[in-house]
Structure formats: C-alpha cells, structure tokens
N, C-alpha and C. Protein backbone atom coordinates (compact mmCIF):
# COMPACT_ATOMS: atom_id res chain seq x y z
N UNK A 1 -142.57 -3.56 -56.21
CA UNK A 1 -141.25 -3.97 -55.81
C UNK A 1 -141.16 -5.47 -55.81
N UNK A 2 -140.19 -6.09 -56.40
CA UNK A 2 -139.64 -7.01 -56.18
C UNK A 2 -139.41 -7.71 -54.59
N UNK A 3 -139.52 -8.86 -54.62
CA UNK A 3 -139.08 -9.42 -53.22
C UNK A 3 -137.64 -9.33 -52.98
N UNK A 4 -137.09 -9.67 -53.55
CA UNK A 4 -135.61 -9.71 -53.20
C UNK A 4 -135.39 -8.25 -53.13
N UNK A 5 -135.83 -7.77 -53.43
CA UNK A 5 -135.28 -5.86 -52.97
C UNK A 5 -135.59 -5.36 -51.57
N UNK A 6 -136.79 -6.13 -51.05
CA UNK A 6 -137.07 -5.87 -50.08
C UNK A 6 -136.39 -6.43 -48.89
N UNK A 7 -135.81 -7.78 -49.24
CA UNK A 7 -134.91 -8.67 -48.65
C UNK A 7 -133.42 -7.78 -48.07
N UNK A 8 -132.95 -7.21 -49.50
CA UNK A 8 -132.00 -6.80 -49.36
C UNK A 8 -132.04 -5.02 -48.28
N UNK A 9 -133.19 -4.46 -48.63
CA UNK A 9 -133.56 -3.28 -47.66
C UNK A 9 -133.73 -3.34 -46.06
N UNK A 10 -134.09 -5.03 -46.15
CA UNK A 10 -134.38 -5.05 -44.48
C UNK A 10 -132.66 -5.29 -43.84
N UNK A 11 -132.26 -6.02 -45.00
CA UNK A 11 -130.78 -6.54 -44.34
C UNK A 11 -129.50 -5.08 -43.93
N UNK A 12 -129.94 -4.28 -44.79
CA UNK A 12 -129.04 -3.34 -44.48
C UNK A 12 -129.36 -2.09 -43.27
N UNK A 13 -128.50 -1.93 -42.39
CA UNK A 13 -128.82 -1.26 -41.38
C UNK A 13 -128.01 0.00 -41.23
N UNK A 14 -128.22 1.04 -40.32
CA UNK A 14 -127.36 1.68 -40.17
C UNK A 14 -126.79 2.13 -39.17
N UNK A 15 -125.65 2.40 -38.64
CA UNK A 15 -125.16 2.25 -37.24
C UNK A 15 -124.98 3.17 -37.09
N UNK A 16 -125.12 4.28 -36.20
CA UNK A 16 -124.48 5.10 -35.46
C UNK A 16 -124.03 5.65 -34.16
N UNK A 17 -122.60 6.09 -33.81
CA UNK A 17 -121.93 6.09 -34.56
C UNK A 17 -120.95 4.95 -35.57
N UNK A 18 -120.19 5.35 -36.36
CA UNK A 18 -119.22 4.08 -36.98
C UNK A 18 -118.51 3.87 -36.80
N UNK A 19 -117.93 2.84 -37.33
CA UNK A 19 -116.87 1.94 -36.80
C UNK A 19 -115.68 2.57 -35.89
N UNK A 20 -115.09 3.33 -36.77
CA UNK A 20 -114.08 4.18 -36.66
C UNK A 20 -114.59 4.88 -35.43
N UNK A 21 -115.80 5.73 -35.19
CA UNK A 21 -115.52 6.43 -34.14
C UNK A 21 -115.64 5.50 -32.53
N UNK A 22 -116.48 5.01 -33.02
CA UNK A 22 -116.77 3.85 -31.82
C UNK A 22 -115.20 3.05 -31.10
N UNK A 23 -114.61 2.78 -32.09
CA UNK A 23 -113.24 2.35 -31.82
C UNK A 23 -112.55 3.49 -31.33
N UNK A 24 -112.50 5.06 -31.74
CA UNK A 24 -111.49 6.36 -31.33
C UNK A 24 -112.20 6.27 -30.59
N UNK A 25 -113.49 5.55 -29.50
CA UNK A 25 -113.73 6.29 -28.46
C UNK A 25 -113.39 5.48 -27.13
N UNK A 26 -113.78 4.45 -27.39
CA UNK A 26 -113.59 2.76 -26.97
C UNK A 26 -112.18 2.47 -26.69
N UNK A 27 -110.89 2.57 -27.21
CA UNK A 27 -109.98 2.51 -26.92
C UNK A 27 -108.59 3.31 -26.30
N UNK A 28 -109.12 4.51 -26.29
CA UNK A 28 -108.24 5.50 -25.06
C UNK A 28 -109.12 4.83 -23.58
N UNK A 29 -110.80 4.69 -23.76
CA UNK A 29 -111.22 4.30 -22.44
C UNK A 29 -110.75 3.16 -21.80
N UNK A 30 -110.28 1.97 -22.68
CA UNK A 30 -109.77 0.39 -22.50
C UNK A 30 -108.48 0.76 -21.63
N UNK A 31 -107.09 1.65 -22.71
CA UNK A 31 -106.21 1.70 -22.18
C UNK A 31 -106.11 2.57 -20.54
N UNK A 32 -106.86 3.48 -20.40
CA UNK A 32 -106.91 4.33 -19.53
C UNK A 32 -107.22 3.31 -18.21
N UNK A 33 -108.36 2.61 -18.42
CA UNK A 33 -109.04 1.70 -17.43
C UNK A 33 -107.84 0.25 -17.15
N UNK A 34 -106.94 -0.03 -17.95
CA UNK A 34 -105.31 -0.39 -17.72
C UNK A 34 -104.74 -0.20 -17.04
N UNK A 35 -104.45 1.23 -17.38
CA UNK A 35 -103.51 1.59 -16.80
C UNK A 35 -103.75 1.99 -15.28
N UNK A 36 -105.50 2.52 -14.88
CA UNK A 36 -105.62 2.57 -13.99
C UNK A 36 -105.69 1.01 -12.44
N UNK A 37 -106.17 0.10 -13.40
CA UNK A 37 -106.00 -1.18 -12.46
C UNK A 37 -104.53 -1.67 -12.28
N UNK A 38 -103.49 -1.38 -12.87
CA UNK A 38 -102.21 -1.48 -12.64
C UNK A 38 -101.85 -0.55 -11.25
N UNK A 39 -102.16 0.90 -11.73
CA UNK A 39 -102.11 1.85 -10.36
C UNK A 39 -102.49 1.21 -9.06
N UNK A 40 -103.52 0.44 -9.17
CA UNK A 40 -104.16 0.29 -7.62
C UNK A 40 -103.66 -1.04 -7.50
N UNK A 41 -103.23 -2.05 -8.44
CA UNK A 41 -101.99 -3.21 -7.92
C UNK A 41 -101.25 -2.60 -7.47
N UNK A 42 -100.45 -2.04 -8.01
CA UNK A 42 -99.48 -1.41 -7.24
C UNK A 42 -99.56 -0.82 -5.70
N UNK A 43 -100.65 0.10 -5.74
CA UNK A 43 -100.83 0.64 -4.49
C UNK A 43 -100.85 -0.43 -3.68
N UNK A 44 -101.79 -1.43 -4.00
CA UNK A 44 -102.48 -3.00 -3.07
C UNK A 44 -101.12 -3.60 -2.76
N UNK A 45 -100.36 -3.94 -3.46
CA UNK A 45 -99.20 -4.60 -3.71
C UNK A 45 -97.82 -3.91 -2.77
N UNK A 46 -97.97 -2.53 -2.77
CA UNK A 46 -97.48 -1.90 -1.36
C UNK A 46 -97.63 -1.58 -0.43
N UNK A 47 -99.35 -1.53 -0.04
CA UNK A 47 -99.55 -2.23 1.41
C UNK A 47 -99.37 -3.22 1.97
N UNK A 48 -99.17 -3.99 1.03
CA UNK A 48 -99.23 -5.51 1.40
C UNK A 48 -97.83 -5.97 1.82
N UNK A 49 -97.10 -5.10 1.29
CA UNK A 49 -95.74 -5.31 1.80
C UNK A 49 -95.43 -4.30 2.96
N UNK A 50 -96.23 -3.45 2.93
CA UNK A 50 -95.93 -2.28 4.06
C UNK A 50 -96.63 -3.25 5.50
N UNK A 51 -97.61 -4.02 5.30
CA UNK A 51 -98.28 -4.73 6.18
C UNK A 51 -97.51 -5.65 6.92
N UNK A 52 -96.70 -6.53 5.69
CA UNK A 52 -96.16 -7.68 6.35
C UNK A 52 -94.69 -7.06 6.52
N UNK A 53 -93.92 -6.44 6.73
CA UNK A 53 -92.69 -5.42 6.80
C UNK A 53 -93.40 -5.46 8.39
N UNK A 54 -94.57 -4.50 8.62
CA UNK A 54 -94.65 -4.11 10.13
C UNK A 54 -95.08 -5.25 11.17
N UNK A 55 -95.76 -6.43 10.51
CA UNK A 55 -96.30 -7.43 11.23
C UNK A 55 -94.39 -8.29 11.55
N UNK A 56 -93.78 -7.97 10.90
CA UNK A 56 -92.34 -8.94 11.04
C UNK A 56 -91.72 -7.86 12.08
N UNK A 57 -91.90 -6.34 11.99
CA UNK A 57 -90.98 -5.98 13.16
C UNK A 57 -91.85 -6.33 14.30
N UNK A 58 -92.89 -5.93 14.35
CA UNK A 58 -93.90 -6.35 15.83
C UNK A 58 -93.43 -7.41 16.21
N UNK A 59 -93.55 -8.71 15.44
CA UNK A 59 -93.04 -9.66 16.01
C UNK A 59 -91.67 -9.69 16.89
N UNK A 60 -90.57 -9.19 15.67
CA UNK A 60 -89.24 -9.37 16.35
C UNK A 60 -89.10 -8.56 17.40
N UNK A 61 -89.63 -7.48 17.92
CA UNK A 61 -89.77 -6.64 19.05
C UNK A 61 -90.60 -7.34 20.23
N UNK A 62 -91.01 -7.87 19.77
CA UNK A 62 -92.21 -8.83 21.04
C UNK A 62 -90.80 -9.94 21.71
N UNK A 63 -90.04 -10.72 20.44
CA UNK A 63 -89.38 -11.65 21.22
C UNK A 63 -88.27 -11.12 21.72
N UNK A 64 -87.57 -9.70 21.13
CA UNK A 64 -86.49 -8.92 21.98
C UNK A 64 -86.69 -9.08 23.17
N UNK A 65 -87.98 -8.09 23.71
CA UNK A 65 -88.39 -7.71 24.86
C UNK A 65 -88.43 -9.11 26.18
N UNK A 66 -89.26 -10.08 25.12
CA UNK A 66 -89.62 -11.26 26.03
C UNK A 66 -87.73 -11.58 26.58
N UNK A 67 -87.09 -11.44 25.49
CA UNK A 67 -85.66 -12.26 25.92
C UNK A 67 -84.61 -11.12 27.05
N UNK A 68 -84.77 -10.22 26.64
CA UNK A 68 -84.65 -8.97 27.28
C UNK A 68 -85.05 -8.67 28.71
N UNK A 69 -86.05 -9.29 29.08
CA UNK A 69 -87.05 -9.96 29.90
C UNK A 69 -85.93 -10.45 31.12
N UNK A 70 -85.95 -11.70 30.63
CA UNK A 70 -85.15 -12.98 30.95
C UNK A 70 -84.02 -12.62 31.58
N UNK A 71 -83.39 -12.22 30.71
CA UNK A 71 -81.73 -11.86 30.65
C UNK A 71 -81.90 -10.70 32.48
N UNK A 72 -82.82 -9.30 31.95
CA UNK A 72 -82.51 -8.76 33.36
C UNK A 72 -83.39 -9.71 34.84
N UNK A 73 -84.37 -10.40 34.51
CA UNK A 73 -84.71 -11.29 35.39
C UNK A 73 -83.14 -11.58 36.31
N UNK A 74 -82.96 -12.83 35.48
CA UNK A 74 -81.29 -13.44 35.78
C UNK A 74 -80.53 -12.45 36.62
N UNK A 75 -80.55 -11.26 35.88
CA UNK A 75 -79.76 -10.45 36.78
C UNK A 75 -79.72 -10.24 38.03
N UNK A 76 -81.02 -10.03 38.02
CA UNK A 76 -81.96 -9.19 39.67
C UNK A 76 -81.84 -10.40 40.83
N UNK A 77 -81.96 -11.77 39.71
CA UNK A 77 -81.76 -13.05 40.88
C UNK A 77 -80.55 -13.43 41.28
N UNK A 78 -79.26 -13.22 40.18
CA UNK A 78 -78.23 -12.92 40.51
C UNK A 78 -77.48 -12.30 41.56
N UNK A 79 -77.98 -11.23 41.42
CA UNK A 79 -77.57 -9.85 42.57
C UNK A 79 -78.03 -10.04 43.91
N UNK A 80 -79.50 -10.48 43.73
CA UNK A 80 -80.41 -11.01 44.80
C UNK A 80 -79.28 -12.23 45.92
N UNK A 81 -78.95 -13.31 45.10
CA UNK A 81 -78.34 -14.51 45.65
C UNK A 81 -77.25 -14.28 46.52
N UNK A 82 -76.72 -13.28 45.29
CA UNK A 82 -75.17 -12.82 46.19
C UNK A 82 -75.27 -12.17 47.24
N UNK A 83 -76.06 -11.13 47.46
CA UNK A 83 -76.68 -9.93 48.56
C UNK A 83 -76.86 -11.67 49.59
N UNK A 84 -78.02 -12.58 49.51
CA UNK A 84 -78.03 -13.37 50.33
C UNK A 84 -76.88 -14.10 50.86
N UNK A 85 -75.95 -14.29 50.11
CA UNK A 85 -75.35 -15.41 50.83
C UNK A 85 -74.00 -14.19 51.68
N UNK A 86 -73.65 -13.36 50.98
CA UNK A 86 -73.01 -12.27 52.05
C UNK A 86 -73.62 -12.04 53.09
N UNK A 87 -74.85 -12.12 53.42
CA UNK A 87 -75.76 -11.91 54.14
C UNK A 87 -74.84 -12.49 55.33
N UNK A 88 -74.98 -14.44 54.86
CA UNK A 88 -75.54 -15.66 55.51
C UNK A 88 -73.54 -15.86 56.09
N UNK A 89 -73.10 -15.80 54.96
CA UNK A 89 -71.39 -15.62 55.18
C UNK A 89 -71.51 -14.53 56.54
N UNK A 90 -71.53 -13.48 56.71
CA UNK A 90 -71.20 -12.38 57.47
C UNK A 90 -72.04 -12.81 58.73
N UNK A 91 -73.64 -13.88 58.69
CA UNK A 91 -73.49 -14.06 60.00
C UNK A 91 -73.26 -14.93 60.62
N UNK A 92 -72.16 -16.19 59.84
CA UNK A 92 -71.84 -17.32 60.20
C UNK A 92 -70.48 -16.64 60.96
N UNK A 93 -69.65 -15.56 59.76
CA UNK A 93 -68.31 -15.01 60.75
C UNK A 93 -68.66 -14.34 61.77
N UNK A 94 -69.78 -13.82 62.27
CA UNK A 94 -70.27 -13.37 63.54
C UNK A 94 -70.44 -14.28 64.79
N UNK A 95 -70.82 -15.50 64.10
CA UNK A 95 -71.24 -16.43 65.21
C UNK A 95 -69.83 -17.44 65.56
C-alpha cells in the first residue's frame, strides 16, 4: 500500500448514528426542553405576582386596622369626656 492511501483510510471515520438521525432526535428534545422552561417562567412569574398581590393586601390591612384603631380610640375618649363633664356639670348644679 501506498502512503497516501493509508492517510486517506485513517481520515475517514464513521459515525453512528447520522447526521440526520442525530438531528430527528436532538431537536424535538431542544424544543420540548423550551417549551418546558417557559412553563415554569410562567408558573415562577405567577407566584411572584401572587406573592407581591398578598404582601400589598397584608400591608393595606395592617394600616386599616392601625387607623381603625385610632378613629374608635377617639371615640371611647370622646364619650368618656362627655360622660365626665355631665358628671362635673350635674355636680356643680347640685352644689
């Protein structure tokens, strides 16, 4: 044998499988693995809004209450004052 024949025998290889199937197999898996990391953005992407949705009502319910608070406070000291000074009226017209 010639050298260059031998050159050319080592250079050629053979693959299996080929091109073609390697690609029909390789690319339903690519798209599939797509489409599946889109799915779980999504999912991620609606907790994340389901998260901060409930962290904004908590909040606004915390400062209702606090103001809510306040407001019947006022009241009770209100009611309170008046009860006193009828009190203080009724025993000044006594005396």
């Amino acid at each position: 044998m010639a050298e260059g024949s031998e050159k050319t025998d080592l250079a050629l290889m053979n693959y299996e499988p080929n091109e073609d199937e390697v690609l029909d197999s390789i690319i339903p898996k690519y798209m599939s693995s797509l489409i599946y990391g889109a799915l779980l953005e999504a999912v991620a992407s609606e907790n994340g809004a389901r998260m901060t949705a409930m962290d904004s009502a908590t909040n606004n319910a915390e400062d209702m209450i606090e103001e809510l608070g306040l407001i019947y406070n006022r009241a009770r000291q209100g009611s309170i004052t008046q009860e006193l000074t009828e009190i203080i009226a009724g025993a000044n017209a006594i005396s």
